[in-house]
PDB file of N, CA and C in Angstrom:
ATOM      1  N   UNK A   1      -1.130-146.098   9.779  1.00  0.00           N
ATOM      2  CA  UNK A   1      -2.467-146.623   9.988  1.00  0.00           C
ATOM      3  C   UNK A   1      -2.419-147.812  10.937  1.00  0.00           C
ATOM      4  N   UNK A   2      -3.378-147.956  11.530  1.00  0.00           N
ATOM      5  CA  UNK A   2      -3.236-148.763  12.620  1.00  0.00           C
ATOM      6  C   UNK A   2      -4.225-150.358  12.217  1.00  0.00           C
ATOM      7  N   UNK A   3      -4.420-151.141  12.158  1.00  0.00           N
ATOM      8  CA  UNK A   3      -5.164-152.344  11.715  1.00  0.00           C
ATOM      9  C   UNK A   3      -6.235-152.680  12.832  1.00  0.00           C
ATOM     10  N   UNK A   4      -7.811-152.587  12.832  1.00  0.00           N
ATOM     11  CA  UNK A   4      -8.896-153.017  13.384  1.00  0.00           C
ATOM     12  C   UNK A   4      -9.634-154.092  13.368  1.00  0.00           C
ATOM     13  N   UNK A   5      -9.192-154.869  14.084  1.00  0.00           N
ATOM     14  CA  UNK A   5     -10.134-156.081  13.809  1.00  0.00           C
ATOM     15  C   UNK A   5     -11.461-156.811  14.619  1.00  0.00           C
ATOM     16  N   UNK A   6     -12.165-156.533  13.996  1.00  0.00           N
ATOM     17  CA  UNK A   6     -13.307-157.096  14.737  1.00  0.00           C
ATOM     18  C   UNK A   6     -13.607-158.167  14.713  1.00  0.00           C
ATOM     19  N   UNK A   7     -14.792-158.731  16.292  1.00  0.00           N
ATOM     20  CA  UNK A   7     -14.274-160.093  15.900  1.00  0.00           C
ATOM     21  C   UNK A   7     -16.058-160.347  16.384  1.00  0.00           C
ATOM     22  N   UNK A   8     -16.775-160.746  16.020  1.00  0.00           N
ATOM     23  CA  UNK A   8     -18.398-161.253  16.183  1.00  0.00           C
ATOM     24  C   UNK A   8     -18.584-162.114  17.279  1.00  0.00           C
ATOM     25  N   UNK A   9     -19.571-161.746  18.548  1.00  0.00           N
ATOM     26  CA  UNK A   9     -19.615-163.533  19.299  1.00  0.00           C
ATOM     27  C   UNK A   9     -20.965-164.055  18.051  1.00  0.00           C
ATOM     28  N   UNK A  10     -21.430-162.859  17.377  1.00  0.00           N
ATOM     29  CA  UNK A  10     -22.719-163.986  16.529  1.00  0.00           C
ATOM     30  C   UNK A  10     -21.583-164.799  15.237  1.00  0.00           C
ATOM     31  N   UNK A  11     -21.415-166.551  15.511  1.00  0.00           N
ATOM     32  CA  UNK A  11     -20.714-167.043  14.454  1.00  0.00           C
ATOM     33  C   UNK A  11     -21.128-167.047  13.297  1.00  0.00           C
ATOM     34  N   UNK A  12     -22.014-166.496  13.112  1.00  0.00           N
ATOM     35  CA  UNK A  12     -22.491-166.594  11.552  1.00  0.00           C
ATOM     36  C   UNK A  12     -21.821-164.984  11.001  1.00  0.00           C
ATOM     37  N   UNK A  13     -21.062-163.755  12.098  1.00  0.00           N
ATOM     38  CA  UNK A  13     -20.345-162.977  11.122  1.00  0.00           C
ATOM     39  C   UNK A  13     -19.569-163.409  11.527  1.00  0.00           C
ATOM     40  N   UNK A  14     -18.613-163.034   9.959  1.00  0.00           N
ATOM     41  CA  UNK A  14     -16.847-163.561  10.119  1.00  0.00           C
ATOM     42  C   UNK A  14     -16.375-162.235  10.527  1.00  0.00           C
ATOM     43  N   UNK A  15     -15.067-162.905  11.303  1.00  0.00           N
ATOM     44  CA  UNK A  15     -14.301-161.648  11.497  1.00  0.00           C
ATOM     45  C   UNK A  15     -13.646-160.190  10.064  1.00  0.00           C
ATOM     46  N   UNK A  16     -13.709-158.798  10.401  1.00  0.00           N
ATOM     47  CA  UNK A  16     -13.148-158.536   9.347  1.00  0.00           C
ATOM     48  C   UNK A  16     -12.145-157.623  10.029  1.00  0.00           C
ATOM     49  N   UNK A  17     -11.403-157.283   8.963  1.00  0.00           N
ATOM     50  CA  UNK A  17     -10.258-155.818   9.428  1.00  0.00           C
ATOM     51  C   UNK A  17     -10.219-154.916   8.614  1.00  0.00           C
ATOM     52  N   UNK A  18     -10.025-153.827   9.351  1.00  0.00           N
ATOM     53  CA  UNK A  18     -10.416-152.232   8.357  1.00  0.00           C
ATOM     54  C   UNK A  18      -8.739-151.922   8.648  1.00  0.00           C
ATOM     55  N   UNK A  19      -8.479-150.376   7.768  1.00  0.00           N
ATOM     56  CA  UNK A  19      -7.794-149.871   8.682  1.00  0.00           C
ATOM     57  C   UNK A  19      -7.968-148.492   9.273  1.00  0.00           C
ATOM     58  N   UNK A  20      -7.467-148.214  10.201  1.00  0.00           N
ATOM     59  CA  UNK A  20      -7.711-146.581  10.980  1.00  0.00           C
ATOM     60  C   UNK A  20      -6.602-145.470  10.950  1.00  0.00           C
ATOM     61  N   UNK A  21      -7.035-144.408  11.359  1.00  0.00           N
ATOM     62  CA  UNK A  21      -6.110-143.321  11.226  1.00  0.00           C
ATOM     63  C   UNK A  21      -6.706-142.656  12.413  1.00  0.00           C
ATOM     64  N   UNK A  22      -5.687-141.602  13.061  1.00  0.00           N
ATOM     65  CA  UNK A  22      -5.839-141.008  14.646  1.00  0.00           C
ATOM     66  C   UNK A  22      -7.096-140.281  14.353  1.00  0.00           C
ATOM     67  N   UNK A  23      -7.990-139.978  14.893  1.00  0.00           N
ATOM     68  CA  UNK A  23      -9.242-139.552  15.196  1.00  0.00           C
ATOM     69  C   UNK A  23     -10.469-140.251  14.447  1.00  0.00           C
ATOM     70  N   UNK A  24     -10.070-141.395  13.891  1.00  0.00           N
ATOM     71  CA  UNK A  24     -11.440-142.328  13.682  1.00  0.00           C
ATOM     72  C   UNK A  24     -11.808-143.060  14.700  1.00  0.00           C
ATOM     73  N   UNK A  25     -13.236-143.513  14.716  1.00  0.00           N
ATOM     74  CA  UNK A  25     -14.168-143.962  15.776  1.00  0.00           C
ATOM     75  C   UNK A  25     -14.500-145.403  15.859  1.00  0.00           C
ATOM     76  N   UNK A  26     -14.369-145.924  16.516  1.00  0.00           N
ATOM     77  CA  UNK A  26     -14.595-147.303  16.550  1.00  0.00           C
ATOM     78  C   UNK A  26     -15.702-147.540  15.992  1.00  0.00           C
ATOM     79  N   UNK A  27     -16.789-146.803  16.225  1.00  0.00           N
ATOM     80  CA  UNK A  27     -18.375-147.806  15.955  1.00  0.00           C
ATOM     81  C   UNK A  27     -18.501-147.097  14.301  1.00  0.00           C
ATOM     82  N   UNK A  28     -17.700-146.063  14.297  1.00  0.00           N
ATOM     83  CA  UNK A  28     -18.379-145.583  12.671  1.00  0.00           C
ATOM     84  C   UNK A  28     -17.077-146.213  11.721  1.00  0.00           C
ATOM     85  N   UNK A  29     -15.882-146.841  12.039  1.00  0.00           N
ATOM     86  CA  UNK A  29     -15.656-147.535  11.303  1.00  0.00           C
ATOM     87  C   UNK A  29     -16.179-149.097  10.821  1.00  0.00           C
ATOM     88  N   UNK A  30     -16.701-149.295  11.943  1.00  0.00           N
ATOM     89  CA  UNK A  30     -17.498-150.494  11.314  1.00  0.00           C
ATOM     90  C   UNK A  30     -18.547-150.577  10.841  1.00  0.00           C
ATOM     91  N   UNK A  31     -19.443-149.173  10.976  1.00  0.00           N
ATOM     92  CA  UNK A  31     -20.628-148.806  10.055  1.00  0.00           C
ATOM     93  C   UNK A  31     -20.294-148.452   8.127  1.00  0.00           C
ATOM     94  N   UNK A  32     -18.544-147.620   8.140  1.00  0.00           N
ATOM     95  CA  UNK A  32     -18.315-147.259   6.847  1.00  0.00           C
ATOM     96  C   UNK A  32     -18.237-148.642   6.584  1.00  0.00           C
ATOM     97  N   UNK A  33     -17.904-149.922   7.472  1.00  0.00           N
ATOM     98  CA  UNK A  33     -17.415-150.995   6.185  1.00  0.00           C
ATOM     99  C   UNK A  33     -18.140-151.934   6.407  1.00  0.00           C
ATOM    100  N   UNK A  34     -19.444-151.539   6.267  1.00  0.00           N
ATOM    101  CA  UNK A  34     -20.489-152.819   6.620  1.00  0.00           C
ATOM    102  C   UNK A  34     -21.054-153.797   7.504  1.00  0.00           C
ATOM    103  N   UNK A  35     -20.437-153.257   8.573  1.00  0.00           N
ATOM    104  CA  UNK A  35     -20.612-153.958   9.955  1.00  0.00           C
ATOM    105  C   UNK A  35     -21.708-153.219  11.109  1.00  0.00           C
ATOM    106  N   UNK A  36     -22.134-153.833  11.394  1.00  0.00           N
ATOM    107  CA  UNK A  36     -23.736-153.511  12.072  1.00  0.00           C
ATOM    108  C   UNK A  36     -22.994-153.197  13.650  1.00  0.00           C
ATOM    109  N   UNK A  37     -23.192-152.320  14.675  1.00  0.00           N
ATOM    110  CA  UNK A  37     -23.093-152.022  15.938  1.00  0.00           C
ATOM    111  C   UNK A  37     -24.357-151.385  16.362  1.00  0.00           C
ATOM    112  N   UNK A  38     -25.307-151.973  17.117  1.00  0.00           N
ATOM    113  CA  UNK A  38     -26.156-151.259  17.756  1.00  0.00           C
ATOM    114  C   UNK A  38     -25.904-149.690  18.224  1.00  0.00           C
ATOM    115  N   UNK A  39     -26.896-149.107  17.698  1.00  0.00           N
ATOM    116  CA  UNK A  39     -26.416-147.363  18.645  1.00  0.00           C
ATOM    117  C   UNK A  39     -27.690-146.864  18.537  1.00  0.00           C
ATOM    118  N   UNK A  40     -27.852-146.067  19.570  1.00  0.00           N
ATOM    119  CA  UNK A  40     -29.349-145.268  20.030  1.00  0.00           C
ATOM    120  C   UNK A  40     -29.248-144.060  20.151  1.00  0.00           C
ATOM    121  N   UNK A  41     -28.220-143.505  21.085  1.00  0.00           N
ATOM    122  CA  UNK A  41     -28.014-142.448  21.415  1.00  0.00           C
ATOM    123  C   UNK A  41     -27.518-141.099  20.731  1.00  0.00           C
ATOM    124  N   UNK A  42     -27.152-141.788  19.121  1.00  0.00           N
ATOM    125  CA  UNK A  42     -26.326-140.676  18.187  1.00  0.00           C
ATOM    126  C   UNK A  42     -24.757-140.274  18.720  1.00  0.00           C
ATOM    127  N   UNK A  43     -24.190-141.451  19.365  1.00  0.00           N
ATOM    128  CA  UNK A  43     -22.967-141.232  20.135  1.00  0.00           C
ATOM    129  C   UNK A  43     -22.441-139.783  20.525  1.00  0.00           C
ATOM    130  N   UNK A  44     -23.637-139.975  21.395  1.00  0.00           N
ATOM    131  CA  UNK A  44     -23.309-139.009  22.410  1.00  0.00           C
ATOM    132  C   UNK A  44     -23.146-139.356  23.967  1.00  0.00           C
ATOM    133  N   UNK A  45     -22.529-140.736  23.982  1.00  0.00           N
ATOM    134  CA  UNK A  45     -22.346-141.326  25.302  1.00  0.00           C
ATOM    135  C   UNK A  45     -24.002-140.914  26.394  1.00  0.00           C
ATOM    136  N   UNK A  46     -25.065-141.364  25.724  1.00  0.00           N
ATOM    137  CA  UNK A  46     -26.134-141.216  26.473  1.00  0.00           C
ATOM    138  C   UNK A  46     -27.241-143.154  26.765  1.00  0.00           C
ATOM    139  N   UNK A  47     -26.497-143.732  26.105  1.00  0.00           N
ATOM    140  CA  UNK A  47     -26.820-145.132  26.618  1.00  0.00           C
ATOM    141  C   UNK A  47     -25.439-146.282  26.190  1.00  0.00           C
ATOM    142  N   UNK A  48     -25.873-147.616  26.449  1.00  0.00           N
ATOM    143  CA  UNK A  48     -24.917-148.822  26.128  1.00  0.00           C
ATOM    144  C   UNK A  48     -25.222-149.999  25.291  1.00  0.00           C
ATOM    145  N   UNK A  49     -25.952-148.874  24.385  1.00  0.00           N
ATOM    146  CA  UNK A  49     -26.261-149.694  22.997  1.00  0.00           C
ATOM    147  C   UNK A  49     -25.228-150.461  22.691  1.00  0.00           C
ATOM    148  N   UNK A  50     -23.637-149.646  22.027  1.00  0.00           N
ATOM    149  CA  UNK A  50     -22.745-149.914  21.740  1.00  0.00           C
ATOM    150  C   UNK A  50     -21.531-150.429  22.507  1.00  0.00           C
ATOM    151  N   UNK A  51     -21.774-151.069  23.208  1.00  0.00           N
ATOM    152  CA  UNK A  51     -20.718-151.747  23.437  1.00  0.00           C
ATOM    153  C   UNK A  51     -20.596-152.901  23.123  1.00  0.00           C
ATOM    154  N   UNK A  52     -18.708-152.537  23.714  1.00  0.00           N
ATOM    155  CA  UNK A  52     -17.938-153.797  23.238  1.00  0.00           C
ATOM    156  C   UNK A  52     -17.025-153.877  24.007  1.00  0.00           C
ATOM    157  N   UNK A  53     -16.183-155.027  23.509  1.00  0.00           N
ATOM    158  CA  UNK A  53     -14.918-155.485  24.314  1.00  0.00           C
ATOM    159  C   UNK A  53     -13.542-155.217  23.345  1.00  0.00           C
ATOM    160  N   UNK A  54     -12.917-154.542  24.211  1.00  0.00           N
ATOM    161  CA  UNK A  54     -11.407-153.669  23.424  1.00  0.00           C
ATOM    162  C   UNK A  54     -10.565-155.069  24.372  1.00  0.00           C
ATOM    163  N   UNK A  55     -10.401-156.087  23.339  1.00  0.00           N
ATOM    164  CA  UNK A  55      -9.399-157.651  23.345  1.00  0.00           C
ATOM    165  C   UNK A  55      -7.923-156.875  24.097  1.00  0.00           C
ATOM    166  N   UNK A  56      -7.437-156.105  22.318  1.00  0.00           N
ATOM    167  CA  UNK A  56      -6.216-155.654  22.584  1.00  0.00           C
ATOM    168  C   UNK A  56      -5.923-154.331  21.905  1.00  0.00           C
ATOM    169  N   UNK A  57      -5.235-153.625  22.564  1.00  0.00           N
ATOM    170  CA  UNK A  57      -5.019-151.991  21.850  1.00  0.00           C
ATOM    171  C   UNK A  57      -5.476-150.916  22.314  1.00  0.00           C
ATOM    172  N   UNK A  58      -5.759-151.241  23.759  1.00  0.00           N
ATOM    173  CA  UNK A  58      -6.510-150.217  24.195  1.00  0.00           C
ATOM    174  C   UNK A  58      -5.888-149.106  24.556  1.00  0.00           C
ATOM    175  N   UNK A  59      -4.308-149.164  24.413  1.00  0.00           N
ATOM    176  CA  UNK A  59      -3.636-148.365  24.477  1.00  0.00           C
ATOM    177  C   UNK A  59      -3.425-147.022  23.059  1.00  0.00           C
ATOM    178  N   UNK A  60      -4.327-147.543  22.171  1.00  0.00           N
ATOM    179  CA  UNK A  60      -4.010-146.720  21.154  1.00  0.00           C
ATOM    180  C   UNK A  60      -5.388-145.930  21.051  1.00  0.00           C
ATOM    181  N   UNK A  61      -6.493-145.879  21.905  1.00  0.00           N
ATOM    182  CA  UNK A  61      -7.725-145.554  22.083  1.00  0.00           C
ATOM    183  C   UNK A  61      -7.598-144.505  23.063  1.00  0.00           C
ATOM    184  N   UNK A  62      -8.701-143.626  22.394  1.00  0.00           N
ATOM    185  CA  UNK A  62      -8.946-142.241  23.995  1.00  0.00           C
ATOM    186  C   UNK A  62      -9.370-142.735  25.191  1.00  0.00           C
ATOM    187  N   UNK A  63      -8.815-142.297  26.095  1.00  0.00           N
ATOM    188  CA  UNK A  63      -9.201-142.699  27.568  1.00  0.00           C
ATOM    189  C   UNK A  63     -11.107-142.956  27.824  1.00  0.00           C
ATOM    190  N   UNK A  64     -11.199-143.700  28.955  1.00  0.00           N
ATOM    191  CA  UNK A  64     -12.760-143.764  29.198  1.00  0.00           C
ATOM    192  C   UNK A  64     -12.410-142.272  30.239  1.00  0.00           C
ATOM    193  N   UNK A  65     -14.278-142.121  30.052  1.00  0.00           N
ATOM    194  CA  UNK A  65     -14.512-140.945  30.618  1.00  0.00           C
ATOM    195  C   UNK A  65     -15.461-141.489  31.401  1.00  0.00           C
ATOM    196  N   UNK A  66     -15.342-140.558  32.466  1.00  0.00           N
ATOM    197  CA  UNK A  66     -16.339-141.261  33.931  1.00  0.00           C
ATOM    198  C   UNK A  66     -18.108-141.065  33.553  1.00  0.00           C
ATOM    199  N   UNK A  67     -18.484-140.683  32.479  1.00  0.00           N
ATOM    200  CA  UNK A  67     -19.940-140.919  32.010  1.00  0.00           C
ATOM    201  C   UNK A  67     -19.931-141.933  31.078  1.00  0.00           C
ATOM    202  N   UNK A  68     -18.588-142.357  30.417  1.00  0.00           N
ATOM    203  CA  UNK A  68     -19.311-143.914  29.489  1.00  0.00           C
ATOM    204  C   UNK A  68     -18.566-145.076  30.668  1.00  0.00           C
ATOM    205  N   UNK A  69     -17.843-144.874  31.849  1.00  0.00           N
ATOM    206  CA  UNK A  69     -17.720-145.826  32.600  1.00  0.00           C
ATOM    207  C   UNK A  69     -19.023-145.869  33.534  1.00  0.00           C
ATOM    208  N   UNK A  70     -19.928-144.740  33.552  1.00  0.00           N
ATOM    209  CA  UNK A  70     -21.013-144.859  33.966  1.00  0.00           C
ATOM    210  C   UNK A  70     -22.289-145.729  33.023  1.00  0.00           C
ATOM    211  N   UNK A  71     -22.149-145.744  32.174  1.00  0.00           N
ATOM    212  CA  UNK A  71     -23.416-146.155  31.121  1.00  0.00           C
ATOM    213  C   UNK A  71     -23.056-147.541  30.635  1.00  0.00           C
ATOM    214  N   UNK A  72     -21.362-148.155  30.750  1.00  0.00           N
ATOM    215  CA  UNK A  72     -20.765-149.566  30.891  1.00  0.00           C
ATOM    216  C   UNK A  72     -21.657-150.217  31.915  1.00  0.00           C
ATOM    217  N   UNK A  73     -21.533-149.452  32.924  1.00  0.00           N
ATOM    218  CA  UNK A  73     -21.748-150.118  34.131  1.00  0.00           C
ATOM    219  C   UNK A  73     -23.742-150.909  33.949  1.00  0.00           C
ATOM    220  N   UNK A  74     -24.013-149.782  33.100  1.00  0.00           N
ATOM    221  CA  UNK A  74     -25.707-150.469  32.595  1.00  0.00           C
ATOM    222  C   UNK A  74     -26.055-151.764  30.970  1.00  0.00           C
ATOM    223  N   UNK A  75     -23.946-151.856  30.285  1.00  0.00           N
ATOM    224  CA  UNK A  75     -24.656-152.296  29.758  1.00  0.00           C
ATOM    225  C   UNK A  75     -24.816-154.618  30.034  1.00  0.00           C
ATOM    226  N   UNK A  76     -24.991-155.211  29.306  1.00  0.00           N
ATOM    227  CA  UNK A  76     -25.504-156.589  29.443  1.00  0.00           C
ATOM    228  C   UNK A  76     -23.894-157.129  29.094  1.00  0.00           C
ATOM    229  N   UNK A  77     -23.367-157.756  30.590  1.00  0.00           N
ATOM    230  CA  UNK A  77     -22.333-158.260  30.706  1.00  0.00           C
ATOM    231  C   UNK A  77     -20.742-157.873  30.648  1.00  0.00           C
ATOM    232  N   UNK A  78     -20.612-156.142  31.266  1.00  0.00           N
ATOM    233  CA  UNK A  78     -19.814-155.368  31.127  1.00  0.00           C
ATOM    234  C   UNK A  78     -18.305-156.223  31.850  1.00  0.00           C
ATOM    235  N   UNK A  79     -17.657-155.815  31.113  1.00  0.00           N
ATOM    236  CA  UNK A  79     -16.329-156.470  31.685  1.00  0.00           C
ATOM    237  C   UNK A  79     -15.003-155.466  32.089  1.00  0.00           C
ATOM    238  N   UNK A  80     -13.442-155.290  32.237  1.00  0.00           N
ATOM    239  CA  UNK A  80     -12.801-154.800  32.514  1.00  0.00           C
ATOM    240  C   UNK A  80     -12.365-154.589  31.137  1.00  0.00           C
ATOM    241  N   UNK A  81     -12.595-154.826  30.321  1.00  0.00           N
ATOM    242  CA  UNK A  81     -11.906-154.443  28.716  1.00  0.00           C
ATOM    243  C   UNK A  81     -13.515-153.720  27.948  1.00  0.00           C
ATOM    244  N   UNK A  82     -14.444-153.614  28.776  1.00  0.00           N
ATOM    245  CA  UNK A  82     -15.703-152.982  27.856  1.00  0.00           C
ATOM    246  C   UNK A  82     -15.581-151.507  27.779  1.00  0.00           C
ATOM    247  N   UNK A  83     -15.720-150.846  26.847  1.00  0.00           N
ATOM    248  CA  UNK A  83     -15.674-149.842  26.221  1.00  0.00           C
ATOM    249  C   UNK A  83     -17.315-149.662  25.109  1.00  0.00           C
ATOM    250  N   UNK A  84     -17.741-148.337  25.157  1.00  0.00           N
ATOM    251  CA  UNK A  84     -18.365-147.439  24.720  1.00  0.00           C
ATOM    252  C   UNK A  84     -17.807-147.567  23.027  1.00  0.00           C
ATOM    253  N   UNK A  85     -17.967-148.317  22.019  1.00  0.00           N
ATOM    254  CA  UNK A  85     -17.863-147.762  20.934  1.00  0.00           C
ATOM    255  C   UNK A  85     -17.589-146.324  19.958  1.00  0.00           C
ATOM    256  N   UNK A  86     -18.927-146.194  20.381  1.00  0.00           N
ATOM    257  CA  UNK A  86     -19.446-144.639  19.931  1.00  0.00           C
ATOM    258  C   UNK A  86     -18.033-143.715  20.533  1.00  0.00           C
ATOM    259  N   UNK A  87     -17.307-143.869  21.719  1.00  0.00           N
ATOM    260  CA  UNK A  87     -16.920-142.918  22.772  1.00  0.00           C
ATOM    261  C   UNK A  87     -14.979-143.902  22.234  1.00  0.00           C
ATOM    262  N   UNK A  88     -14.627-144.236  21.540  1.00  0.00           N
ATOM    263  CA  UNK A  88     -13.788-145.027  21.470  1.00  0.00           C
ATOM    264  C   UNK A  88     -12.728-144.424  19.946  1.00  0.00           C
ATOM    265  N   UNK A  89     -11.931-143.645  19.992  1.00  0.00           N
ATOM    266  CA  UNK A  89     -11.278-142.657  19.182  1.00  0.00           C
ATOM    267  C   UNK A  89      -9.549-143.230  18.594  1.00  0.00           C
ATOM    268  N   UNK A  90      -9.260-143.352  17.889  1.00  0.00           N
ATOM    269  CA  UNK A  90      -8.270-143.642  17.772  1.00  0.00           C
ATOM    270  C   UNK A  90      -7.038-142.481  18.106  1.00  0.00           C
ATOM    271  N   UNK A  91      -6.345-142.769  18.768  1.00  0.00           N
ATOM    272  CA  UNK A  91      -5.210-141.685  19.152  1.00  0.00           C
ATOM    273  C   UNK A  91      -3.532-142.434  18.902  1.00  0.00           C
ATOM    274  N   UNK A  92      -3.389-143.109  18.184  1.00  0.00           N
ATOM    275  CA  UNK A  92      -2.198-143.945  18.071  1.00  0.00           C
ATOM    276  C   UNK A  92      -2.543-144.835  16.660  1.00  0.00           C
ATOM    277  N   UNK A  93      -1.551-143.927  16.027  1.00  0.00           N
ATOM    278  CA  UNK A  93      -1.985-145.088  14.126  1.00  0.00           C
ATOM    279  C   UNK A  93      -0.261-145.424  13.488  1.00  0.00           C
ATOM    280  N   UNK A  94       0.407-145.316  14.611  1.00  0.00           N
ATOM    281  CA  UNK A  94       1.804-145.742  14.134  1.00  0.00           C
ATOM    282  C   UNK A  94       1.672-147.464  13.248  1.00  0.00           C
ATOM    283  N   UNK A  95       1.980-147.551  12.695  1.00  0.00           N
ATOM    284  CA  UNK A  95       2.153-148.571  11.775  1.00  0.00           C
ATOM    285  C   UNK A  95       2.505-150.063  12.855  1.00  0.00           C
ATOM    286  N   UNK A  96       1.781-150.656  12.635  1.00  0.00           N
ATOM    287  CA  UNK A  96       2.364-152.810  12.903  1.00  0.00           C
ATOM    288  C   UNK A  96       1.016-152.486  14.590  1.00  0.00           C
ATOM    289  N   UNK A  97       0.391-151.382  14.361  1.00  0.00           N
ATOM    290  CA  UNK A  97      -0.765-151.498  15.609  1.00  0.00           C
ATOM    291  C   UNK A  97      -2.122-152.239  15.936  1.00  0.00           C
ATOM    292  N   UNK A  98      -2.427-153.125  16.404  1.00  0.00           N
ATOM    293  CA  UNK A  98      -3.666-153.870  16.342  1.00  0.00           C
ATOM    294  C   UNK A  98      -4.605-153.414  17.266  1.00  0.00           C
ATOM    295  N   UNK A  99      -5.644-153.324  17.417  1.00  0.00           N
ATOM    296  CA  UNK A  99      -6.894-153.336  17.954  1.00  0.00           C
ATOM    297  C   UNK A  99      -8.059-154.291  17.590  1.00  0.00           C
ATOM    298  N   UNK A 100      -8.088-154.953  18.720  1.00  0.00           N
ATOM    299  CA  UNK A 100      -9.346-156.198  18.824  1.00  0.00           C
ATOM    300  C   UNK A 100     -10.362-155.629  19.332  1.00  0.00           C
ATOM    301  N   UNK A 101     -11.201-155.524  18.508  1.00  0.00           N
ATOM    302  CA  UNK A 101     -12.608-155.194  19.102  1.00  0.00           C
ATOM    303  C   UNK A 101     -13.797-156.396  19.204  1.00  0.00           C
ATOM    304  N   UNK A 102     -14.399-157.081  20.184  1.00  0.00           N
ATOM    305  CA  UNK A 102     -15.217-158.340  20.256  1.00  0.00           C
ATOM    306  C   UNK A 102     -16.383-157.764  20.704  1.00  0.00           C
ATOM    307  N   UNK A 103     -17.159-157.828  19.166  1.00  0.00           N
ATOM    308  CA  UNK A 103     -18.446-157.023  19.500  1.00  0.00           C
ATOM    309  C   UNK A 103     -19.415-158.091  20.134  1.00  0.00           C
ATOM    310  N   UNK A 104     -20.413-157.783  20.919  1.00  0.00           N
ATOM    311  CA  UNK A 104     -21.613-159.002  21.488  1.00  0.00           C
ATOM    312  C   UNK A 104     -22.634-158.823  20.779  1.00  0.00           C
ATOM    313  N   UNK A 105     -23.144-160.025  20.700  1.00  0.00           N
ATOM    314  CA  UNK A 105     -24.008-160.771  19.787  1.00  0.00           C
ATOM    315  C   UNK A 105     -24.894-159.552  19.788  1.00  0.00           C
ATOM    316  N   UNK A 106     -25.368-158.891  18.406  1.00  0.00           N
ATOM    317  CA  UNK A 106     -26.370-157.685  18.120  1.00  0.00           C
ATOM    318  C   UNK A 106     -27.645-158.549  19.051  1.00  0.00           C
ATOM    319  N   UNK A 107     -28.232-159.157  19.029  1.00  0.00           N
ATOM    320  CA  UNK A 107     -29.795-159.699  18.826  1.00  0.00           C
ATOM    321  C   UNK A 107     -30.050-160.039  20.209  1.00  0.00           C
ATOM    322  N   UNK A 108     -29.297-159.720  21.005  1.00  0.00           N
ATOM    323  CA  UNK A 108     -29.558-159.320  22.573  1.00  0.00           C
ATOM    324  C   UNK A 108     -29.489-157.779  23.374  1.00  0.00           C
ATOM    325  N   UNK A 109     -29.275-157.330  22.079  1.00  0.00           N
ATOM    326  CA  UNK A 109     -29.852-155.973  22.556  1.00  0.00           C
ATOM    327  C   UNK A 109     -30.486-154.891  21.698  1.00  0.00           C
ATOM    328  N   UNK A 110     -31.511-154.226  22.184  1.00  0.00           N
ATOM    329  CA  UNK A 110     -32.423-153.151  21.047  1.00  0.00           C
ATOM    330  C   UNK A 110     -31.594-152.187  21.112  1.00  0.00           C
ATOM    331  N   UNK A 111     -31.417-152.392  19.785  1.00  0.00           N
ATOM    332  CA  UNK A 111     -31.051-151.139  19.392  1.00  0.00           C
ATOM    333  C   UNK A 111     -31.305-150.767  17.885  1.00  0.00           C
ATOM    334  N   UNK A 112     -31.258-149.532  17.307  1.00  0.00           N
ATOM    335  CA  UNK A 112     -31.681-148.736  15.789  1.00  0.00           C
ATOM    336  C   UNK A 112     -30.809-149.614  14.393  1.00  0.00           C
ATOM    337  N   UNK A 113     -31.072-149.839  13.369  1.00  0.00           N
ATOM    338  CA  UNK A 113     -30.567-150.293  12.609  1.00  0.00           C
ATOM    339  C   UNK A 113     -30.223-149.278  11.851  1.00  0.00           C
ATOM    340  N   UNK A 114     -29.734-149.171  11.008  1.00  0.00           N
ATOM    341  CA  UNK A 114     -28.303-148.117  10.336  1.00  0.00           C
ATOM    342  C   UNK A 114     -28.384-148.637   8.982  1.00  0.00           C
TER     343      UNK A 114
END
């Protein structure tokens, strides 16, 4: 299992850590454990509700695909580590593995509550 940690820019959530196994999803593990990620689209890589910033581990994640590097490109303050949630798969759960995920502040962007 690989260790997920998310990390809030809103300071009022604390950081938490789950853990993952190869074909779990970034945004629906933080929905099973109580953690809010904007999503619209029913992750089907059709907007940039969900994004985030992959800190570290992006090596243990499915490749971007040239339609969520397209829909990055629309969302609010995309960077070289932003990634598609919804579109974000675990493929590497060898044991002592971290993944930083730095979600942006929910309340700057509309999106569906869950």
């Amino acid at each position: 299992m690989v260790v997920v940690k998310y990390i809030f820019e809103d300071t009022k959530l604390a950081s938490q850590e789950v853990t993952g196994m190869v074909g779990d999803n970034i945004l629906e593990l933080a929905e099973d454990n109580g953690m809010h990620i904007n999503s619209n689209c029913g992750m089907v890589c059709a907007c940039s509700t969900c994004h985030v910033y992959i800190e570290r581990g992006e090596d243990y994640l499915t490749e971007i695909s040239d339609a969520e590097e397209d829909f990055i490109d629309r969302a609010i303050n995309p960077r070289i580590e932003s990634r598609l949630s919804c579109q974000c798969n675990i493929q590497d759960d060898d044991e002592n593995k971290i993944i930083e995920v730095l979600v942006p502040d929910q309340s700057q962007i509309i999106g569906h509550e869950h």
